[in-house]
N, C-alpha and C. Protein backbone atom coordinates (compact mmCIF):
# COMPACT_ATOMS: atom_id res chain seq x y z
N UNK A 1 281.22 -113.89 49.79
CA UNK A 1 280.32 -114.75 50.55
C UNK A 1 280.14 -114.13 51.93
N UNK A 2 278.91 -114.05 52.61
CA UNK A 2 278.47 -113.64 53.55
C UNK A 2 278.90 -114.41 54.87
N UNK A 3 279.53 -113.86 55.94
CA UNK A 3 280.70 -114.31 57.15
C UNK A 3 279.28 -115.32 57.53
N UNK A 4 278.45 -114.88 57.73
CA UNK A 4 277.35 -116.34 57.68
C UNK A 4 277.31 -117.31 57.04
N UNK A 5 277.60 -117.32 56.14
CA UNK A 5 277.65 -118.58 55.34
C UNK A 5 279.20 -119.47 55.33
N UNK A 6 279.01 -120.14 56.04
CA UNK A 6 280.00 -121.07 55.97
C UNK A 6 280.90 -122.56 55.00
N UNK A 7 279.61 -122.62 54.97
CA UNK A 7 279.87 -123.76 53.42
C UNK A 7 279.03 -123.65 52.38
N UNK A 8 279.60 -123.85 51.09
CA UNK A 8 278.33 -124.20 50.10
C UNK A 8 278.98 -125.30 49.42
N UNK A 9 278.59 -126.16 49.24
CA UNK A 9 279.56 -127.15 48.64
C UNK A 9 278.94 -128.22 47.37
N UNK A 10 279.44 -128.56 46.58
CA UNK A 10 279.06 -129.13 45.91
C UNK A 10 280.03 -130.67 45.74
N UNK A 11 279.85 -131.98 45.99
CA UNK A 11 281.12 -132.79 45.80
C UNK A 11 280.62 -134.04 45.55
N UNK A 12 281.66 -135.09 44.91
CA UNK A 12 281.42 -136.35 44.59
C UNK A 12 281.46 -137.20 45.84
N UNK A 13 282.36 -136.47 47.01
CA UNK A 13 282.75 -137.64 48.19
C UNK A 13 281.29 -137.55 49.21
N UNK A 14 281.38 -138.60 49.97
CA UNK A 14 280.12 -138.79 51.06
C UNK A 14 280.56 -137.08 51.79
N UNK A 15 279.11 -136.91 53.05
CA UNK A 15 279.36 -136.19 53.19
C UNK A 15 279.38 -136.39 54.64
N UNK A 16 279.31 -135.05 55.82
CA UNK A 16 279.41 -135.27 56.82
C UNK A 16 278.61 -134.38 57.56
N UNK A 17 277.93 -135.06 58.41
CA UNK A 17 276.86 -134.08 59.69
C UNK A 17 277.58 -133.74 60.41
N UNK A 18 278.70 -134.30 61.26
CA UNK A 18 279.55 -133.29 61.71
C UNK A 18 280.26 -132.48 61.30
N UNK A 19 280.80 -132.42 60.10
CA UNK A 19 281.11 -131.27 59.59
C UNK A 19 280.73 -130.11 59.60
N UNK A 20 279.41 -129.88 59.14
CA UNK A 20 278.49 -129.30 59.02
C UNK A 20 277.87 -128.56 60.69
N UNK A 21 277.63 -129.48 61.37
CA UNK A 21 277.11 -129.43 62.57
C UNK A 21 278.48 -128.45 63.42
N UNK A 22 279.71 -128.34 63.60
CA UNK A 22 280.67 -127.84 63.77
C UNK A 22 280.95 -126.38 62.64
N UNK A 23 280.44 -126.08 61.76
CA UNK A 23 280.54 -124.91 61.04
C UNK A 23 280.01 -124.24 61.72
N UNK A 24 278.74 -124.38 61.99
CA UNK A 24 277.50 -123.21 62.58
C UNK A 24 277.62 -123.40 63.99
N UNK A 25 278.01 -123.97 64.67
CA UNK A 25 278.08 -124.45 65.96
C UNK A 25 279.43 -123.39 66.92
N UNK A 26 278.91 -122.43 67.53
CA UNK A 26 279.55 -121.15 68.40
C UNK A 26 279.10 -121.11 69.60
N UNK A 27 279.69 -120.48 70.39
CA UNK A 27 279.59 -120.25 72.00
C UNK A 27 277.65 -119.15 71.88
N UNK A 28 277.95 -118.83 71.04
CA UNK A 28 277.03 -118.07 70.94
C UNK A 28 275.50 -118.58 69.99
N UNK A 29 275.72 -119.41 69.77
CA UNK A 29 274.32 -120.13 69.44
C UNK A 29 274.05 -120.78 70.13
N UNK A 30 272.38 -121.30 70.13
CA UNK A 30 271.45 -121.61 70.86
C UNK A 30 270.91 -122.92 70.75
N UNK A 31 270.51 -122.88 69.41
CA UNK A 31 269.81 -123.55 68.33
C UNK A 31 270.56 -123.84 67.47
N UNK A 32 270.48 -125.16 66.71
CA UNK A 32 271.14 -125.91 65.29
C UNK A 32 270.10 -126.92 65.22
N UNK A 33 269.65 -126.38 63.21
CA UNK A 33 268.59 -127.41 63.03
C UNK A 33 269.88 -128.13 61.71
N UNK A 34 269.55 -129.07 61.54
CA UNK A 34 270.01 -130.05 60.74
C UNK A 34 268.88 -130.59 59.60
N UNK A 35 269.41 -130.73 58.84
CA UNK A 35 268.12 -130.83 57.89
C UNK A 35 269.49 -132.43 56.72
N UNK A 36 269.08 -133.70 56.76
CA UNK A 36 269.45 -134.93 56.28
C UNK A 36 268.59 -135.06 55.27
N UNK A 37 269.43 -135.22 53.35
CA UNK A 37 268.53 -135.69 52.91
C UNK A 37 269.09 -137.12 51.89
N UNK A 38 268.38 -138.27 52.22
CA UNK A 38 268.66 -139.82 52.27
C UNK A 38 268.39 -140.31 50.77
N UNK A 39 269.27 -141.00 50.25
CA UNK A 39 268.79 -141.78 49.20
C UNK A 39 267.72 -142.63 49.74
N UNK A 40 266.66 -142.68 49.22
CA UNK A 40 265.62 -143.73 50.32
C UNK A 40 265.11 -144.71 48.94
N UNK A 41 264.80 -145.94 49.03
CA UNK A 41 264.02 -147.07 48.42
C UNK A 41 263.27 -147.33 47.61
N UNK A 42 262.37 -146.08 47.69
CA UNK A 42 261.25 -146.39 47.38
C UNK A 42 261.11 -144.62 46.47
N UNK A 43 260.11 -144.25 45.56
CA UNK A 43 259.96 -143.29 44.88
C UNK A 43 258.51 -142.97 44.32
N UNK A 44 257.49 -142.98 44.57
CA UNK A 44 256.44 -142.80 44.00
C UNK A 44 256.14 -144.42 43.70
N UNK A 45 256.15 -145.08 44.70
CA UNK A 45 255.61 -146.33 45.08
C UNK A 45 256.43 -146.92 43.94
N UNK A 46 257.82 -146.63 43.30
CA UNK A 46 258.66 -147.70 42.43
C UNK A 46 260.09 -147.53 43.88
N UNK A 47 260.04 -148.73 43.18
CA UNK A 47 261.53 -149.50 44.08
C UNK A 47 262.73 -148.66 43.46
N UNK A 48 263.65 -148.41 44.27
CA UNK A 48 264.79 -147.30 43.48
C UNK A 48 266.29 -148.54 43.97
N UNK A 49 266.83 -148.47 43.14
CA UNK A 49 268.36 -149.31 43.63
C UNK A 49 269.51 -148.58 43.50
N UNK A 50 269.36 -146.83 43.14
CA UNK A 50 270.33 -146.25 43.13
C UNK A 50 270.34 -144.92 42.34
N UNK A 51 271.07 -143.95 42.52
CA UNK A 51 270.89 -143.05 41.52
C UNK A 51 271.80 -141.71 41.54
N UNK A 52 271.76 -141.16 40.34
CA UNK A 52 273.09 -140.39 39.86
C UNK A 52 272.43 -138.98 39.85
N UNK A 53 273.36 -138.17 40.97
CA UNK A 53 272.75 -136.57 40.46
C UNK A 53 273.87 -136.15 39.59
N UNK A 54 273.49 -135.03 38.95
CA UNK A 54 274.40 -134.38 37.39
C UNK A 54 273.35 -132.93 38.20
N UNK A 55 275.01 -131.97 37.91
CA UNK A 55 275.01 -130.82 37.88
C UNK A 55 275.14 -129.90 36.59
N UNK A 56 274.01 -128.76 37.02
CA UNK A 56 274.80 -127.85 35.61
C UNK A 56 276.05 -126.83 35.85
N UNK A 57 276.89 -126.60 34.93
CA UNK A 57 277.85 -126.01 35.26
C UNK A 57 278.03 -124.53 36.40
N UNK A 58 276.63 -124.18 36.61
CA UNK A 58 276.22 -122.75 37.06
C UNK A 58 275.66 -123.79 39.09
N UNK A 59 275.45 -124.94 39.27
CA UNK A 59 274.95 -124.66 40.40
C UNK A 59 275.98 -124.33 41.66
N UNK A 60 277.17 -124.45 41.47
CA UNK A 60 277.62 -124.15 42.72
C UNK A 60 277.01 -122.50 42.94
N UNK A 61 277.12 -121.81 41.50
CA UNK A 61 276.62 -120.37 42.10
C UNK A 61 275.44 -120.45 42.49
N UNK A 62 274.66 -121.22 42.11
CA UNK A 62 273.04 -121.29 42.65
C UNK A 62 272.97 -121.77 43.91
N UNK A 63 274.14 -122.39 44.39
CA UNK A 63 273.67 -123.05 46.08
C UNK A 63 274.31 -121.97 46.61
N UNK A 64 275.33 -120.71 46.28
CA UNK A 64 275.78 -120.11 47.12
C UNK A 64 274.93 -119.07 47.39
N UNK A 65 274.50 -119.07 46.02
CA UNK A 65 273.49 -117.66 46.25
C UNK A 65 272.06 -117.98 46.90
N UNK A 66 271.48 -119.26 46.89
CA UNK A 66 270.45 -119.55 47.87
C UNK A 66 270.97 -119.53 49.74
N UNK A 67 271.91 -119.97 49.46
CA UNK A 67 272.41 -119.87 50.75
C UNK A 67 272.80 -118.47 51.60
N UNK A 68 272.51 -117.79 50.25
CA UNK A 68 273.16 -116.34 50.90
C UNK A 68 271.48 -115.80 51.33
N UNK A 69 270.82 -115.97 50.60
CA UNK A 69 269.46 -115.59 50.59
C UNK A 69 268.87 -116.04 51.84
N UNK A 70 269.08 -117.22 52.27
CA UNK A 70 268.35 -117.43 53.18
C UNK A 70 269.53 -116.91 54.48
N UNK A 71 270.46 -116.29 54.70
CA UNK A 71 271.16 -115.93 56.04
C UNK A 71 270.49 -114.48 56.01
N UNK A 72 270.27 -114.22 54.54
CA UNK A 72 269.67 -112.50 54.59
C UNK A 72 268.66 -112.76 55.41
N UNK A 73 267.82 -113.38 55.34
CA UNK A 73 266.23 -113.06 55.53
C UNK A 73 265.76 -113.71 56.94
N UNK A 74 266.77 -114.31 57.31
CA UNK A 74 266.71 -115.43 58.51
C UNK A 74 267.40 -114.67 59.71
N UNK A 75 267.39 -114.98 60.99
CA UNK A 75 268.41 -114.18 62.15
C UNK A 75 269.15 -115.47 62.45
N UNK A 76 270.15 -115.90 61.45
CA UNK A 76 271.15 -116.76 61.87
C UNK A 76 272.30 -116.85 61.98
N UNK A 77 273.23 -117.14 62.87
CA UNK A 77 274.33 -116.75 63.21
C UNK A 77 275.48 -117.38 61.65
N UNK A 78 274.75 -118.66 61.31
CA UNK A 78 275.78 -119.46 60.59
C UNK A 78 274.66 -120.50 59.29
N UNK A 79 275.01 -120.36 58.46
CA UNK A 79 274.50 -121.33 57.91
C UNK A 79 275.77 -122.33 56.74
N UNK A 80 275.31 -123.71 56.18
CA UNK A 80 276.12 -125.03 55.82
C UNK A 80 275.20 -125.13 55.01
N UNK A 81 276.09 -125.67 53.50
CA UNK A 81 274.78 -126.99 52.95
C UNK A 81 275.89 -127.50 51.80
N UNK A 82 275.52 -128.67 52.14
CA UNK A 82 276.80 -129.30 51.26
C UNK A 82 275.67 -130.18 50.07
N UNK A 83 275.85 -130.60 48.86
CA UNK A 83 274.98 -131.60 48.42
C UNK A 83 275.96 -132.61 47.65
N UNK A 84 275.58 -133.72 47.57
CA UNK A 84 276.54 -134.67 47.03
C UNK A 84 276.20 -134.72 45.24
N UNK A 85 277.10 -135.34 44.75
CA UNK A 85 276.63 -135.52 42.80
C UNK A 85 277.32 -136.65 42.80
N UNK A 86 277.23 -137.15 41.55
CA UNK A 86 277.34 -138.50 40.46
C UNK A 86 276.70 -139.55 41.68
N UNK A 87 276.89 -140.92 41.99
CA UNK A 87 276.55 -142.22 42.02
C UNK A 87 276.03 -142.43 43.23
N UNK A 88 275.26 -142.40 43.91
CA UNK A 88 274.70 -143.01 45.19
C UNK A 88 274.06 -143.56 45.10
N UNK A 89 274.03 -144.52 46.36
CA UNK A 89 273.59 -145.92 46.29
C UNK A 89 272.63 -145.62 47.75
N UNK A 90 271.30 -146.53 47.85
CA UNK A 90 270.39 -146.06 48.79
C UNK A 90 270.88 -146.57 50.43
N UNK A 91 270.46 -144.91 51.02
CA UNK A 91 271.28 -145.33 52.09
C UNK A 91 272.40 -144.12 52.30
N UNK A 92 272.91 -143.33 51.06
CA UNK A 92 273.66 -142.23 51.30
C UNK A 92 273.43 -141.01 51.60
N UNK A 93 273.80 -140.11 52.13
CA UNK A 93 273.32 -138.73 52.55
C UNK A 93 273.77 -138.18 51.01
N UNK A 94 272.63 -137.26 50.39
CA UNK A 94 272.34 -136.82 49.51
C UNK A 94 272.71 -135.47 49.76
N UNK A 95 272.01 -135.07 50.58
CA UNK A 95 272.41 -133.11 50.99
C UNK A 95 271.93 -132.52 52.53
N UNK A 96 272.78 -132.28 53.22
CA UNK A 96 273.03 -131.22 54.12
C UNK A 96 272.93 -130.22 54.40
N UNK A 97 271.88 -129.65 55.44
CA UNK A 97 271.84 -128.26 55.54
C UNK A 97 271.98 -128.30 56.99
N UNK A 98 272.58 -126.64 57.60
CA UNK A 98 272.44 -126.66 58.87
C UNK A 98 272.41 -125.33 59.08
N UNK A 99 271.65 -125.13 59.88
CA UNK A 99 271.81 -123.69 60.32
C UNK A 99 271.86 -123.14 62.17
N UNK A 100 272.36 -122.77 62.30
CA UNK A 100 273.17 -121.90 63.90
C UNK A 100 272.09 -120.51 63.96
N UNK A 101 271.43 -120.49 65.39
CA UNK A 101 271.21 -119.16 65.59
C UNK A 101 271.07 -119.03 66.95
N UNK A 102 270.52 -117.80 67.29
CA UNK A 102 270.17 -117.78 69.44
C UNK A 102 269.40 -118.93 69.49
N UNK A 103 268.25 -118.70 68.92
CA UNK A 103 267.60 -119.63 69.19
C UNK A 103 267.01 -120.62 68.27
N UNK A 104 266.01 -121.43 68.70
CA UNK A 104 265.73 -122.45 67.93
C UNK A 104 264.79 -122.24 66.80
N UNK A 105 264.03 -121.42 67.14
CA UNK A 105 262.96 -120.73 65.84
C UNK A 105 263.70 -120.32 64.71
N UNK A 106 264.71 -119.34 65.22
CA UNK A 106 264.94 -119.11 63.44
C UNK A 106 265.82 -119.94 62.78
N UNK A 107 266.30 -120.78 63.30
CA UNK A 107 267.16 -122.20 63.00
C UNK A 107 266.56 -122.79 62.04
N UNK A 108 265.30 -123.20 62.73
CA UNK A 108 264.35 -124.32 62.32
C UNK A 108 263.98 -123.54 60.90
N UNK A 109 263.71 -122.53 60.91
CA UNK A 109 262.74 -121.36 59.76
C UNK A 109 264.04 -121.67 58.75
N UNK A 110 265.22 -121.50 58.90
CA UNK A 110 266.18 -121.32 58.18
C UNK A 110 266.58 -122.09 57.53
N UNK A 111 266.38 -123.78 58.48
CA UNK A 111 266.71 -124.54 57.91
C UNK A 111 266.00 -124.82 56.56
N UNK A 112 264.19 -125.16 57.05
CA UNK A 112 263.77 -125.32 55.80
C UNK A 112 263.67 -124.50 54.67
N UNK A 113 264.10 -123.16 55.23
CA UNK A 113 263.70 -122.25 54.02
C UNK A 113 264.62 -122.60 53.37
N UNK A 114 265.90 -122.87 53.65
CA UNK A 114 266.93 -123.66 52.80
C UNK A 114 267.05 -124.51 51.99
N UNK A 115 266.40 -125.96 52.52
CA UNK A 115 266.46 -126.95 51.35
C UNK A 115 264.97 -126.50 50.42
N UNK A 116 264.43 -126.05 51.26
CA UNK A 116 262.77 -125.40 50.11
C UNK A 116 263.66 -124.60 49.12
N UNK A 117 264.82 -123.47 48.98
CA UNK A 117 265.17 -122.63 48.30
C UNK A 117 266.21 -123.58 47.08
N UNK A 118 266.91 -124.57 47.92
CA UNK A 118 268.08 -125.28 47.04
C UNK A 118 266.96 -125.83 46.08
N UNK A 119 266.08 -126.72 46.61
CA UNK A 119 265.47 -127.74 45.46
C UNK A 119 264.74 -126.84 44.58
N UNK A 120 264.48 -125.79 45.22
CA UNK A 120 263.25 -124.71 43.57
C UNK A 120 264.63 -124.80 42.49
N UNK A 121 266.18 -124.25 42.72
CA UNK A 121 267.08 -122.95 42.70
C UNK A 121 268.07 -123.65 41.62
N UNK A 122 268.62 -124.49 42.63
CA UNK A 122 269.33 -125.14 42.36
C UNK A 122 270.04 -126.53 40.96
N UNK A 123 270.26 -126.12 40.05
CA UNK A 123 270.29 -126.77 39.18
C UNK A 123 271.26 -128.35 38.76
N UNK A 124 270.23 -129.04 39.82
CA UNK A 124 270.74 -130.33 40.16
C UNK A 124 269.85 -131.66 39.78
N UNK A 125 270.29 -132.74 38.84
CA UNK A 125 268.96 -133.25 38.65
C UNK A 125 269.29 -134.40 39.32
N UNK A 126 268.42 -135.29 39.33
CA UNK A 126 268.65 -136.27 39.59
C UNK A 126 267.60 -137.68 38.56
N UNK A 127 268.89 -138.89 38.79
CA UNK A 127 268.37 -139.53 37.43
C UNK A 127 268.43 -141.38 38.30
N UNK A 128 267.14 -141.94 38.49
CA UNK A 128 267.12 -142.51 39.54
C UNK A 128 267.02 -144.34 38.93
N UNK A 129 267.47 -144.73 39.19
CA UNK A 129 267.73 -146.11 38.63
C UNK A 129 266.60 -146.88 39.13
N UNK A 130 265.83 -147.45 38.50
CA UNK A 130 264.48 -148.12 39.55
C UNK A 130 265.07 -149.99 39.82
N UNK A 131 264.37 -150.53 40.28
CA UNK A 131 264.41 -152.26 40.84
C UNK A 131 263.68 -152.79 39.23
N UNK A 132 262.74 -152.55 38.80
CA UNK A 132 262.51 -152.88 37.45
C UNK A 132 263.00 -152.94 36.29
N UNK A 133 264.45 -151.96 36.38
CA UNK A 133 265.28 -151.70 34.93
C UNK A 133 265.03 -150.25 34.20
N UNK A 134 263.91 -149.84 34.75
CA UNK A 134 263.64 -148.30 34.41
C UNK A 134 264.33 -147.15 34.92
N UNK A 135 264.92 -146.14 33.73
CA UNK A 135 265.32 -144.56 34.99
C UNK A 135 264.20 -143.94 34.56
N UNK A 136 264.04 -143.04 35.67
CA UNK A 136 263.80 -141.92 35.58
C UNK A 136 264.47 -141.05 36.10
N UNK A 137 264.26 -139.17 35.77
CA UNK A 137 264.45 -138.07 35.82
C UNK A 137 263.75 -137.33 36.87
N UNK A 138 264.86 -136.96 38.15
CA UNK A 138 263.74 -135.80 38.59
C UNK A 138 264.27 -134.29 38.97
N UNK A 139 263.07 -133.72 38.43
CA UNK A 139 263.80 -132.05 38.90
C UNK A 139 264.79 -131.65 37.23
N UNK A 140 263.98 -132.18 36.42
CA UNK A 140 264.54 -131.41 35.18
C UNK A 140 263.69 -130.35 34.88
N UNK A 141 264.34 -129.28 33.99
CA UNK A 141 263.54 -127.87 33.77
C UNK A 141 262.68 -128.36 32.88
């Protein structure tokens, strides 16, 4: 793993912005973008009351190796991304990214190129419980 990359994580427990925010975070950075992503309510105008991500056995290598990809291509001192799996309930932090650099541009670039790279990459689905009694599936191959 690349001395840039600081976390890749994959886990059942909540997660933490300071955690994260303290990985990439050096005397020598400038910039830290944070990138929060929320179980939220609502889904393509259906009501959501909760929902379960399921991993395939291969994504921790897929978040490490996106993560490595984007410290290549980025000028960042540090990059984090933790994502949560099985049961969340709306309202929980879903996945974490952060990235450390001089400055704030390639932070920001890094950050999103990050969760843009996890959600193509990453083989994580998610299976979303609606307010009606319906699941659905999202992000299956």
């Amino acid at each position: 793993m690349s001395s840039r990359v600081r976390l890749v994580e994959i886990s059942e427990q909540p997660l933490s912005v300071d955690r994260l925010l303290g990985l990439v975070s050096d005397r020598g950075t400038g910039g830290i973008a944070i990138f929060v992503g929320v179980v939220r309510e609502t889904d393509g105008g259906d009501g959501v009351s909760s929902l379960d991500y399921t991993q395939h056995p291969t994504a921790a290598d897929a978040l490490r190796a996106s993560a490595e990809r984007v410290a290549e291509a980025h000028a960042v001192r540090a990059v984090a991304v933790a994502h949560r799996v099985g049961h969340l309930e709306v309202g929980d932090l879903a996945v974490v990214v952060a990235t450390g650099a001089v400055h704030r541009g390639p932070a920001l670039a890094a950050c999103h190129a990050l969760i843009d790279d996890l959600k193509q990459s990453v083989p994580i689905w998610k299976e979303q419980h609606l307010t009606s009694g319906d699941v659905t599936w999202v992000g299956l191959p």
